[in-house]
C-alpha atoms as a PDB file:
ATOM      1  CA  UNK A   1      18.506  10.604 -89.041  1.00  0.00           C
ATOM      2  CA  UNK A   2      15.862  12.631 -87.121  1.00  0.00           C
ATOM      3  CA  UNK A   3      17.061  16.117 -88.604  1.00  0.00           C
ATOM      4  CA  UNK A   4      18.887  18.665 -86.543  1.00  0.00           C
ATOM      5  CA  UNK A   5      15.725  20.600 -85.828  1.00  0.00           C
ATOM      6  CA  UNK A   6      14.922  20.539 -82.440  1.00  0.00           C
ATOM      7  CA  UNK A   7      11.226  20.606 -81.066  1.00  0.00           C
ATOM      8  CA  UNK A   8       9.607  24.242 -80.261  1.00  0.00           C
ATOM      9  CA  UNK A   9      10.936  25.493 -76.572  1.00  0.00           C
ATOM     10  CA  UNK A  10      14.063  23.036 -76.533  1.00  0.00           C
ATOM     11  CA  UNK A  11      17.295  24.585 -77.056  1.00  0.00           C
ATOM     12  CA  UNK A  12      20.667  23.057 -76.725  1.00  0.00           C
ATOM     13  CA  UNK A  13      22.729  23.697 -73.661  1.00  0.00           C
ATOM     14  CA  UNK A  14      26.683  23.843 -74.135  1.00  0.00           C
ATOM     15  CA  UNK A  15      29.215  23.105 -71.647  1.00  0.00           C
ATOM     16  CA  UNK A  16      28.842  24.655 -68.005  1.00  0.00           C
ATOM     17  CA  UNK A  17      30.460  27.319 -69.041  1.00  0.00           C
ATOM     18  CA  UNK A  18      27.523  29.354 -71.000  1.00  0.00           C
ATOM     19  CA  UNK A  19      25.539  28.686 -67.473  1.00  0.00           C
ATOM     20  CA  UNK A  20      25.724  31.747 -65.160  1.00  0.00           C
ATOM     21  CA  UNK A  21      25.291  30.569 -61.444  1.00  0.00           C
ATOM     22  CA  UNK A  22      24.245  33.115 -59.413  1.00  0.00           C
ATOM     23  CA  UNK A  23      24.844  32.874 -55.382  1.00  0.00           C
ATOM     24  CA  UNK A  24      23.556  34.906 -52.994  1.00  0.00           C
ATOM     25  CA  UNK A  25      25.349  35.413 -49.351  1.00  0.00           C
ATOM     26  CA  UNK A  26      22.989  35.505 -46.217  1.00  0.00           C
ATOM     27  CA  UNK A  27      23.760  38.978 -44.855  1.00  0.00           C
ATOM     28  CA  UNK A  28      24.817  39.698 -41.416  1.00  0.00           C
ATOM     29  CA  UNK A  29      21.816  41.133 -40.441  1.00  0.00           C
ATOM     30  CA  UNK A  30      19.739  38.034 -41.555  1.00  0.00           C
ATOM     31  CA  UNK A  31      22.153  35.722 -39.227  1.00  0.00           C
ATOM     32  CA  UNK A  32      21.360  37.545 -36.568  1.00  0.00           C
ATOM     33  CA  UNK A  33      17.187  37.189 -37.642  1.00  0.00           C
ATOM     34  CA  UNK A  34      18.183  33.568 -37.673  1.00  0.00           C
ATOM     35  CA  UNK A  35      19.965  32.810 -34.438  1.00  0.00           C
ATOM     36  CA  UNK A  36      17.790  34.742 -32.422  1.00  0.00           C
ATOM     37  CA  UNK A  37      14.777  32.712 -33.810  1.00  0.00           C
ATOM     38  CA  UNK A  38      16.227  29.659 -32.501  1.00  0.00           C
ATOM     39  CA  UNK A  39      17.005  30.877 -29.500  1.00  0.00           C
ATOM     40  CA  UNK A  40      13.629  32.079 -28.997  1.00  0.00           C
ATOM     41  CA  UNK A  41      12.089  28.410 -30.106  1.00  0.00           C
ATOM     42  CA  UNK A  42      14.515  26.676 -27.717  1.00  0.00           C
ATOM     43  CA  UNK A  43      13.528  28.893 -24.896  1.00  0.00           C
ATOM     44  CA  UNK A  44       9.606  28.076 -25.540  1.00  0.00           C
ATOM     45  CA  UNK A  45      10.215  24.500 -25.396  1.00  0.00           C
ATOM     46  CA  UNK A  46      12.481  24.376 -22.501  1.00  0.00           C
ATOM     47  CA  UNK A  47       9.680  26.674 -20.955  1.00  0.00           C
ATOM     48  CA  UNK A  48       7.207  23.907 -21.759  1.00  0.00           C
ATOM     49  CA  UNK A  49       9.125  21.044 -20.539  1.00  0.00           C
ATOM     50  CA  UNK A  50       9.496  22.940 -17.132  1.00  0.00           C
ATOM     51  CA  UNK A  51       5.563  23.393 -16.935  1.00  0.00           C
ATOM     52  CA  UNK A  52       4.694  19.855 -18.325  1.00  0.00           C
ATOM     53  CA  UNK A  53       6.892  18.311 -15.696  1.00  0.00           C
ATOM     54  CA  UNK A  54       5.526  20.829 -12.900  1.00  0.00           C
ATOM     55  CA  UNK A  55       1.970  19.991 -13.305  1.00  0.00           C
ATOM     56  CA  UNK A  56       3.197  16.147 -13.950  1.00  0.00           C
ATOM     57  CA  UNK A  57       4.372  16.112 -10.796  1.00  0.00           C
ATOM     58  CA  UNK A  58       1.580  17.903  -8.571  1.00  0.00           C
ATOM     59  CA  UNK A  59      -0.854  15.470 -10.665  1.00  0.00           C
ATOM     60  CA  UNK A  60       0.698  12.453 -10.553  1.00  0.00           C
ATOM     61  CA  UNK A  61       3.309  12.219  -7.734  1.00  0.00           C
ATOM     62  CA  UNK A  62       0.796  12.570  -5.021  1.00  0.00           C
ATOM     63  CA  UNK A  63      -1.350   9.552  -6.442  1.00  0.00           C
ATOM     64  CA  UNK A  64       1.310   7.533  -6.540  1.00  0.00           C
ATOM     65  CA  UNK A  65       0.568   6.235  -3.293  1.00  0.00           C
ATOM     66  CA  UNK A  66      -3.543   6.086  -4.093  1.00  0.00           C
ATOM     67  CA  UNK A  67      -2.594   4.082  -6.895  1.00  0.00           C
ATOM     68  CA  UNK A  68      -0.202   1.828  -5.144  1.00  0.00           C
ATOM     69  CA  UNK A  69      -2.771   1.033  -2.340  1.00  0.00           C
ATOM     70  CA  UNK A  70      -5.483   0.215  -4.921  1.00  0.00           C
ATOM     71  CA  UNK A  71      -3.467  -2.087  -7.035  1.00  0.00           C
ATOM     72  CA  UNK A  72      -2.166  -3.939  -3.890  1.00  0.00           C
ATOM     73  CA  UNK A  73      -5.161  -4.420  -1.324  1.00  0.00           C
ATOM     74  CA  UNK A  74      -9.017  -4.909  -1.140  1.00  0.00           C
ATOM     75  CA  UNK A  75     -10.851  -1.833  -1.112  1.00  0.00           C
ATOM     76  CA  UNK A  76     -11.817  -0.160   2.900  1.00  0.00           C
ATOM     77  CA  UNK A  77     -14.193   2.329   3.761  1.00  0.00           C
ATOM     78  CA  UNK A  78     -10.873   3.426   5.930  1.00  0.00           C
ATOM     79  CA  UNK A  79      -9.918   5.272   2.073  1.00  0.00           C
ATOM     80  CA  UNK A  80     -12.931   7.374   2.489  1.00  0.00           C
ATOM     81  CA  UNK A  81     -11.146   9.486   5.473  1.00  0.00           C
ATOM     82  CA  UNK A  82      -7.855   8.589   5.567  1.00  0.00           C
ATOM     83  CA  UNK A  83      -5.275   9.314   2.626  1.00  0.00           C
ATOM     84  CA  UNK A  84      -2.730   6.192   2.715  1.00  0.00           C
ATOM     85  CA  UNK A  85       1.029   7.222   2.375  1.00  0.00           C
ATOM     86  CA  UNK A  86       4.299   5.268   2.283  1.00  0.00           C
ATOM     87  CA  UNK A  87       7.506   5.890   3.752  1.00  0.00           C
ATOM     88  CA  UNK A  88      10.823   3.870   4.167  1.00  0.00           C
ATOM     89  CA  UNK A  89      11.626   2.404   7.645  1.00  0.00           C
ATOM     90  CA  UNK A  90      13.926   0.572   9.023  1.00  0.00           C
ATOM     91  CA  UNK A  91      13.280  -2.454  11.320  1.00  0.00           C
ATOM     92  CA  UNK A  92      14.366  -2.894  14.695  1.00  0.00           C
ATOM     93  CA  UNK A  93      15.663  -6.367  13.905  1.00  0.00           C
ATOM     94  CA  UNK A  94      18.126  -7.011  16.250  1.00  0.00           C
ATOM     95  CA  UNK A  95      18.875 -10.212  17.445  1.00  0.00           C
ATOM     96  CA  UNK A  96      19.827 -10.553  20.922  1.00  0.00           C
ATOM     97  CA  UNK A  97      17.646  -7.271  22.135  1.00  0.00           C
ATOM     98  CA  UNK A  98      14.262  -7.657  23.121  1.00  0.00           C
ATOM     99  CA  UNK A  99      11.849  -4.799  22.719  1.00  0.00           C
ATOM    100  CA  UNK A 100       8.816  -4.694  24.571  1.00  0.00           C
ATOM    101  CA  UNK A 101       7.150  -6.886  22.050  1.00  0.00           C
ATOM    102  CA  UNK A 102       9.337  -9.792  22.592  1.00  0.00           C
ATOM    103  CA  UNK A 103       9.660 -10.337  26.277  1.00  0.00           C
ATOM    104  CA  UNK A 104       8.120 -12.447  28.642  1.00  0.00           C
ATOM    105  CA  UNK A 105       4.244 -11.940  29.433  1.00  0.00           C
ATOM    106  CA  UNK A 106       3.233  -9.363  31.888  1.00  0.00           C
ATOM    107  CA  UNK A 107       0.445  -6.551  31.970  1.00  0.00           C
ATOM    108  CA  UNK A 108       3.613  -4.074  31.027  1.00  0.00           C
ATOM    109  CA  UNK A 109       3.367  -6.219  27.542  1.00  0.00           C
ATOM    110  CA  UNK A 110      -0.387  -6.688  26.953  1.00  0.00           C
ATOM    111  CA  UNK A 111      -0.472  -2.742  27.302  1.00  0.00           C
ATOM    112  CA  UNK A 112       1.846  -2.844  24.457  1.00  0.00           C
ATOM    113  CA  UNK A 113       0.140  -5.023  21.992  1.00  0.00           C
ATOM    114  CA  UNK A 114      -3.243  -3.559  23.412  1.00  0.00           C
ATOM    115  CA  UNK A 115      -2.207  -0.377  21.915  1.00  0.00           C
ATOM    116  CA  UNK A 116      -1.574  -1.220  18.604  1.00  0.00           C
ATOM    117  CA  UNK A 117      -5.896  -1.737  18.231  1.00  0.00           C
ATOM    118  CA  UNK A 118      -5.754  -5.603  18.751  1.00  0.00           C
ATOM    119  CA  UNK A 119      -8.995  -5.305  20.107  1.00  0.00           C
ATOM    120  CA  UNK A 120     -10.695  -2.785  18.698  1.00  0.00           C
ATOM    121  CA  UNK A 121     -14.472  -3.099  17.928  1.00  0.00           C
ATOM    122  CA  UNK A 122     -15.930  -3.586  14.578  1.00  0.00           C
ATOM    123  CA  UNK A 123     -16.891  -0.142  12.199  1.00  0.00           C
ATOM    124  CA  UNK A 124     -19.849   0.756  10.482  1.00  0.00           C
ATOM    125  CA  UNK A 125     -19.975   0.509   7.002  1.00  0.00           C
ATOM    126  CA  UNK A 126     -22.369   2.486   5.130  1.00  0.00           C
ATOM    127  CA  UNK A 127     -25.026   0.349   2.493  1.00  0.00           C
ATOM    128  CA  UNK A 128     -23.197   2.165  -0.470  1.00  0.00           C
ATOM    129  CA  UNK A 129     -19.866   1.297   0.573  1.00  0.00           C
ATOM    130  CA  UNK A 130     -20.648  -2.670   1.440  1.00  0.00           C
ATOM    131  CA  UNK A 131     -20.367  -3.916  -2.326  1.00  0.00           C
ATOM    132  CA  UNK A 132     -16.623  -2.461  -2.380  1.00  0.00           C
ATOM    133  CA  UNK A 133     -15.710  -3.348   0.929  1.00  0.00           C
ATOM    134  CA  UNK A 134     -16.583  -7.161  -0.389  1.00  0.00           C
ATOM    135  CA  UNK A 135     -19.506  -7.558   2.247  1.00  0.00           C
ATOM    136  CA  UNK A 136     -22.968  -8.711   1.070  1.00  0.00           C
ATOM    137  CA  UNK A 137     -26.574  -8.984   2.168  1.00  0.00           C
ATOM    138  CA  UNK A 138     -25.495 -12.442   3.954  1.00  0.00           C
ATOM    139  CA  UNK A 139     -23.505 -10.330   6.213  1.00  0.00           C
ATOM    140  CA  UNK A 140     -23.860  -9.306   9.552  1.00  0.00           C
ATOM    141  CA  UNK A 141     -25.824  -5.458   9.715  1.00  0.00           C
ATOM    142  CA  UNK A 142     -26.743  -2.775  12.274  1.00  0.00           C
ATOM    143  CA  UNK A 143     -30.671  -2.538  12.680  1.00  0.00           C
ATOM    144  CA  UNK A 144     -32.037   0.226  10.462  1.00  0.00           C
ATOM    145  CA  UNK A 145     -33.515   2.139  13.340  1.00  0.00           C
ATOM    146  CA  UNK A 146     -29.894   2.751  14.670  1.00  0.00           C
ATOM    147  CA  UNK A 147     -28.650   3.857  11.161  1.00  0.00           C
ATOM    148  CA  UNK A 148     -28.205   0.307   9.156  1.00  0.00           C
ATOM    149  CA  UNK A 149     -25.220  -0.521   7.377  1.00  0.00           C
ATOM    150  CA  UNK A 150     -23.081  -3.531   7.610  1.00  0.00           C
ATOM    151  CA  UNK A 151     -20.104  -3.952  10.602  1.00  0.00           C
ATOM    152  CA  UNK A 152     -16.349  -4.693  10.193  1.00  0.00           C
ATOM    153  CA  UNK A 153     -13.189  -4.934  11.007  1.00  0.00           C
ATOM    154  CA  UNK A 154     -10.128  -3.772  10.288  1.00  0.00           C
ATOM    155  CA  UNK A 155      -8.119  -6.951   8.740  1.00  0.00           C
ATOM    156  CA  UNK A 156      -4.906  -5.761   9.380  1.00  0.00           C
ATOM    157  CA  UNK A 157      -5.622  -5.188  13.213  1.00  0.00           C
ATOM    158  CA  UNK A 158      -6.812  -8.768  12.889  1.00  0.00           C
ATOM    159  CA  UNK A 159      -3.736  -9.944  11.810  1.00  0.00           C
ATOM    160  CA  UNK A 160      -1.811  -8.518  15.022  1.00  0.00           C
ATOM    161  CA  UNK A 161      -4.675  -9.787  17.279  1.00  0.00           C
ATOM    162  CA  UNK A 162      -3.219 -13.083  15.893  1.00  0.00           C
ATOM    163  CA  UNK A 163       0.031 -12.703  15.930  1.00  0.00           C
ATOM    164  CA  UNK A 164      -0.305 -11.411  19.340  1.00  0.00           C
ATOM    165  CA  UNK A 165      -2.069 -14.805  20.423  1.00  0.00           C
ATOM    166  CA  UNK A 166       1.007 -16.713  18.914  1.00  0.00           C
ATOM    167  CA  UNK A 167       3.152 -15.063  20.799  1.00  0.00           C
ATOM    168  CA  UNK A 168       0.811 -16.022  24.304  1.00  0.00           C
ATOM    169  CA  UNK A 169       1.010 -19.456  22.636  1.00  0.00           C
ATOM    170  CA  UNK A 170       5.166 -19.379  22.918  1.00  0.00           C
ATOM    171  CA  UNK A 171       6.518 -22.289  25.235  1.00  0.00           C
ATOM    172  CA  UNK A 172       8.193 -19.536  27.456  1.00  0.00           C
ATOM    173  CA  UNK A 173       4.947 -17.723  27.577  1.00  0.00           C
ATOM    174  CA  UNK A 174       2.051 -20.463  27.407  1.00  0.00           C
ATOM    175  CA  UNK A 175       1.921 -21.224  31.165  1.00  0.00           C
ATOM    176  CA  UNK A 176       1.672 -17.869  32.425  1.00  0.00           C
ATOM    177  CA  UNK A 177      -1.478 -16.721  30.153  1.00  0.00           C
ATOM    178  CA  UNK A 178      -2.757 -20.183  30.504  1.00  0.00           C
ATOM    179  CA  UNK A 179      -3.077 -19.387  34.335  1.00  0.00           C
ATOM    180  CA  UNK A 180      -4.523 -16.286  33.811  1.00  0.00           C
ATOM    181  CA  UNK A 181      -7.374 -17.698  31.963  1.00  0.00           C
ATOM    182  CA  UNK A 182      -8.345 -14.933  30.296  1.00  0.00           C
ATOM    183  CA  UNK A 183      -9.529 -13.922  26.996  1.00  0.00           C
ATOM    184  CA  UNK A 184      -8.838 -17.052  24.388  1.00  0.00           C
ATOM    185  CA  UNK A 185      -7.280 -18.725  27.428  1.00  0.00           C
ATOM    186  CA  UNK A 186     -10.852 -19.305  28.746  1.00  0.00           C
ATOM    187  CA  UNK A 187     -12.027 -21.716  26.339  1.00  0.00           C
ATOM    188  CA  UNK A 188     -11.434 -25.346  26.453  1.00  0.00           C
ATOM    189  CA  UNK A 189      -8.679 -26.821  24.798  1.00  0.00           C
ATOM    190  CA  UNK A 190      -9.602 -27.570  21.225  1.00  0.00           C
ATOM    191  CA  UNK A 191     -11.315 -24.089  20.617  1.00  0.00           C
ATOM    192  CA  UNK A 192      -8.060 -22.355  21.965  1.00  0.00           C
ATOM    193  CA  UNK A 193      -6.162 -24.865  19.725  1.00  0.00           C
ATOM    194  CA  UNK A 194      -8.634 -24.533  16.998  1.00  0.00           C
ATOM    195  CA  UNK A 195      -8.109 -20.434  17.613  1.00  0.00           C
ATOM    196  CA  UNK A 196      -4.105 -20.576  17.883  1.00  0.00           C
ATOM    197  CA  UNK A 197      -3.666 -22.827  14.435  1.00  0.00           C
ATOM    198  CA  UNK A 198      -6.365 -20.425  12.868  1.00  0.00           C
ATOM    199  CA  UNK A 199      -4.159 -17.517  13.705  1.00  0.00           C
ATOM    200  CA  UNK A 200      -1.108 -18.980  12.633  1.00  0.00           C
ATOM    201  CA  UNK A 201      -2.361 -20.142   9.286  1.00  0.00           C
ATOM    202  CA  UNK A 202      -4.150 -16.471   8.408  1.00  0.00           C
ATOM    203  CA  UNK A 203      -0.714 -15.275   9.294  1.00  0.00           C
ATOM    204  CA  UNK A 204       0.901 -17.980   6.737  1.00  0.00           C
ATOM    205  CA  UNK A 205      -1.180 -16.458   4.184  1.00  0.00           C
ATOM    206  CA  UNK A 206      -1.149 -13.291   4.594  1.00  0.00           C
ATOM    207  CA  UNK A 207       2.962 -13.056   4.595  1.00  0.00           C
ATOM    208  CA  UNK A 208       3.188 -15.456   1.340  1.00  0.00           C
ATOM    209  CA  UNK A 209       0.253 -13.115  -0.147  1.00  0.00           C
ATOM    210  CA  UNK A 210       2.659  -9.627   0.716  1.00  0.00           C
ATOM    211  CA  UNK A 211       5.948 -11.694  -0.087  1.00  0.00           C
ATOM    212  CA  UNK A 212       8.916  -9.061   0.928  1.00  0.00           C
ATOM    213  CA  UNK A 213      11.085  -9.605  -2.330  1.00  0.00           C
ATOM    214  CA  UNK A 214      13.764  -7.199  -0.342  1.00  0.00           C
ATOM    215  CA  UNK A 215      17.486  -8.613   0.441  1.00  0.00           C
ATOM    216  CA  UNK A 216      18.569  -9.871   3.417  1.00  0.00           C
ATOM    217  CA  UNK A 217      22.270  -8.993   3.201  1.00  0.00           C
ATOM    218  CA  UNK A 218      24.944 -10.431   6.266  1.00  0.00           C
ATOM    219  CA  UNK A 219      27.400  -8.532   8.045  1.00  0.00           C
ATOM    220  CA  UNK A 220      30.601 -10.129   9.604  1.00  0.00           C
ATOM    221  CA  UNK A 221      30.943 -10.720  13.383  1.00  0.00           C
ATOM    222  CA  UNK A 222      33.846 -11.304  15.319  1.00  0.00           C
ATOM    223  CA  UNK A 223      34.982 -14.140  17.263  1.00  0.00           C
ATOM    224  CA  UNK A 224      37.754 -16.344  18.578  1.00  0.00           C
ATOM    225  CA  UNK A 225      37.573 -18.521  15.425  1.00  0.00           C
ATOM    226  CA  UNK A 226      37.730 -15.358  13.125  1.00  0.00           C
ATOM    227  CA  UNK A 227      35.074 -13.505  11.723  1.00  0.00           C
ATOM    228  CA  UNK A 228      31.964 -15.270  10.499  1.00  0.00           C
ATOM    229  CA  UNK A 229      28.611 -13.837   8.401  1.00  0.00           C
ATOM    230  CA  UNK A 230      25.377 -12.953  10.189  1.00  0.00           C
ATOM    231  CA  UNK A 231      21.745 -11.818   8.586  1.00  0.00           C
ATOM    232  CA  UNK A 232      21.668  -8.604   9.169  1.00  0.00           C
ATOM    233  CA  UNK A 233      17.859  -7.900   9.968  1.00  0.00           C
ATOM    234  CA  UNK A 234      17.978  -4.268   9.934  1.00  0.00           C
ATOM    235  CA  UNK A 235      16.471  -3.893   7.411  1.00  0.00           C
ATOM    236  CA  UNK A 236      14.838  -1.011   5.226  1.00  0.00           C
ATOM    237  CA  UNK A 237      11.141  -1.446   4.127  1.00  0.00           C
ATOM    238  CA  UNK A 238       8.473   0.725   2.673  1.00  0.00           C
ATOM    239  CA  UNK A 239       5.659   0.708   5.250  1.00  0.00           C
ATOM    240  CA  UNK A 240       2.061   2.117   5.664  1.00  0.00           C
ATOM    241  CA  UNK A 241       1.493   4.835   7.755  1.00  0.00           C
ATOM    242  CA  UNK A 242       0.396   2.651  10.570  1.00  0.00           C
ATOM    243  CA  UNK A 243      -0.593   5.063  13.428  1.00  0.00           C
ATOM    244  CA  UNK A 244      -2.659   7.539  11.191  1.00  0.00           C
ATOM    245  CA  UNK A 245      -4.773   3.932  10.353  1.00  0.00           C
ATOM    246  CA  UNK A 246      -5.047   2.717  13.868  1.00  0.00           C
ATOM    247  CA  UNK A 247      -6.000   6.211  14.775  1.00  0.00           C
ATOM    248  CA  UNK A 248      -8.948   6.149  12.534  1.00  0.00           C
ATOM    249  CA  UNK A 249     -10.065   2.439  13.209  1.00  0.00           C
ATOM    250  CA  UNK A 250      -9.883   3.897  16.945  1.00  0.00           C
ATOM    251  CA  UNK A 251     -12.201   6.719  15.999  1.00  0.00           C
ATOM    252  CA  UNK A 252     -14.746   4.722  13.761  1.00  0.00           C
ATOM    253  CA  UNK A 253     -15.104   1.601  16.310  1.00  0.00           C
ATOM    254  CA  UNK A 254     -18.652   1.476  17.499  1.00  0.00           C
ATOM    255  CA  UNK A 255     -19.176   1.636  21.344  1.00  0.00           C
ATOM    256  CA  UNK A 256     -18.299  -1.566  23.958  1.00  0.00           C
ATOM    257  CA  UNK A 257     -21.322  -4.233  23.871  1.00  0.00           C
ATOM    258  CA  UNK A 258     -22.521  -3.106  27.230  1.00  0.00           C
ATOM    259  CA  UNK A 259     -23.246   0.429  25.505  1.00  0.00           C
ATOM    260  CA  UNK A 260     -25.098  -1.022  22.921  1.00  0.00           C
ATOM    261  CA  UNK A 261     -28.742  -2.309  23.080  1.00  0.00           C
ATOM    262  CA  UNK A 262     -30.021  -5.495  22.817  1.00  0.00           C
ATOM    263  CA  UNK A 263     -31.569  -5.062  19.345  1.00  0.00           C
ATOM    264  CA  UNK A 264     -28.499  -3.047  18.095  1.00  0.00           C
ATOM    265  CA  UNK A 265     -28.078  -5.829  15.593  1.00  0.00           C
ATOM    266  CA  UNK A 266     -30.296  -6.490  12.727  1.00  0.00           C
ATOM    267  CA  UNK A 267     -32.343  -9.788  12.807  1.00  0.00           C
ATOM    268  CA  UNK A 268     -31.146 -11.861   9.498  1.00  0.00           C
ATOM    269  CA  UNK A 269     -34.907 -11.662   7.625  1.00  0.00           C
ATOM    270  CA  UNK A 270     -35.794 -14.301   4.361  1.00  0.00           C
ATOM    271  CA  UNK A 271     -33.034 -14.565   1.579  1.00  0.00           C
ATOM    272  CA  UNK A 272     -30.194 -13.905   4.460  1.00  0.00           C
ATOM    273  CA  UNK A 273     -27.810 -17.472   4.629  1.00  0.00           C
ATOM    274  CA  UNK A 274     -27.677 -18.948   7.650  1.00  0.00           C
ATOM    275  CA  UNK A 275     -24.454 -21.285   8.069  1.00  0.00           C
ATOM    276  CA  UNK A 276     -24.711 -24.278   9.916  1.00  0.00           C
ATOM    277  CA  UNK A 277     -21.095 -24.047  11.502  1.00  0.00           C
ATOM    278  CA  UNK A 278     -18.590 -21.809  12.035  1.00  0.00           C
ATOM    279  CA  UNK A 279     -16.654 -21.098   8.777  1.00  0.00           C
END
């Protein structure tokens, strides 16, 4: 219908047969060229893995903890000297064994909770440092001719001063501080009660705020009616590195009040709030 001839450059192609197929076998040598190319790529990345995760882990594994801290507390001026590390410990929970904590007032005790820094003195901190620390102009300051900057404590020391006045508040240990009269046992009886539920409510807080999410497991203990489950309150926790921070707050505290002098304090000038009652 069209005609058999067939537009210039086009020429019929017959069975497979009139097609020559030409193949052409890699050589040994070019194997060889081949293999030893990957090898040499897989050794370069391996190579590179091994430095990325090197330098990972000088970078990053060390501010692990630095990271940790700031995503989990207020900023301190503490972080300025003193690098923050975590380790796991296990705590002496034991049930029917009192450490030195635990037992019955006596100056042997104080001593004890006296050196953990319950009563340290407040620390300067610097003007630049106050904004971060969460202090402001309405807070209390040092007089510029001895330096300026604002004072503070520590909160976590504050915490133990107040768990440590619970603990004088215990019914087996009320009566003997009570007759000592000394410290918070001085004041009348609705500023010591006033202090006591004060202390016991920061410490409310402060445990719901730092929830351990850990589990308390129980382990089996004998008796004559067969074995029966216990909490076992040893334990494991990751903790602070508590004696490198009471070491510093120990360092930083300013001298006792009968060191200091009488206008060591700056004098709250126009602007500063003055509150009408204790908060």
């Amino acid at each position: 219908m069209f005609g058999s001839q067939l537009p210039e450059g086009y020429r019929p192609v017959g069975n497979t047969e009139d097609i020559e197929i030409t193949s052409h076998p890699s050589s040994p040598e070019t194997k060889r060229q081949s293999r030893t190319q990957s090898s040499l790529v897989l050794a370069v990345v391996s190579l590179l893995t091994l430095v990325v995760g090197f330098y990972a882990g000088r970078t990053i594994g060390p501010n692990t903890d630095s990271l940790c801290i700031a995503h989990t507390s207020n900023y301190g001026p503490i972080l300025e000297d003193t690098k923050i590390r975590y380790t796991s410990v296990q705590f002496d929970g034991r049930f029917n064994h009192e450490n030195i904590y635990r037992q019955d007032g006596s100056p042997t005790v104080d001593a004890a909770w006296e050196a953990l820094g319950i009563s340290y003195r407040p620390v300067v901190i610097p003007d630049e440092l106050a904004a971060k620390s969460g202090l402001t102009p309405n807070h209390g300051r040092r007089a510029e001719k001895y330096g300026g900057g604002y004072l503070g404590n520590l909160e976590g020391l504050h915490h133990l001063h107040c768990l440590n006045l619970v603990r004088k508040s215990i019914f087996y240990n009320y009566d003997y501080y009570q007759t000592l009269g000394e410290h918070e046992f001085s004041n009348d009886g609705d500023v010591l009660r006033w202090h006591i539920s004060h202390c016991l409510d920061v410490i409310r807080q402060q445990l719901m705020c730092t929830v351990d999410i850990g589990a308390l497991g129980s382990v089996w203990i004998n008796s004559t009616d067969g074995p029966y489950p216990f909490p076992d309150f040893r334990t494991n926790h990751i903790c602070r590195n508590y004696e490198e921070i009471r070491a510093w707050a120990e360092m930083s505290q300013i001298p006792p009040d009968e060191e200091l002098p009488e206008d060591f304090m700056e004098v709250p000038g126009p602007g500063v709030e003055i509150l009408h009652g204790i908060p």
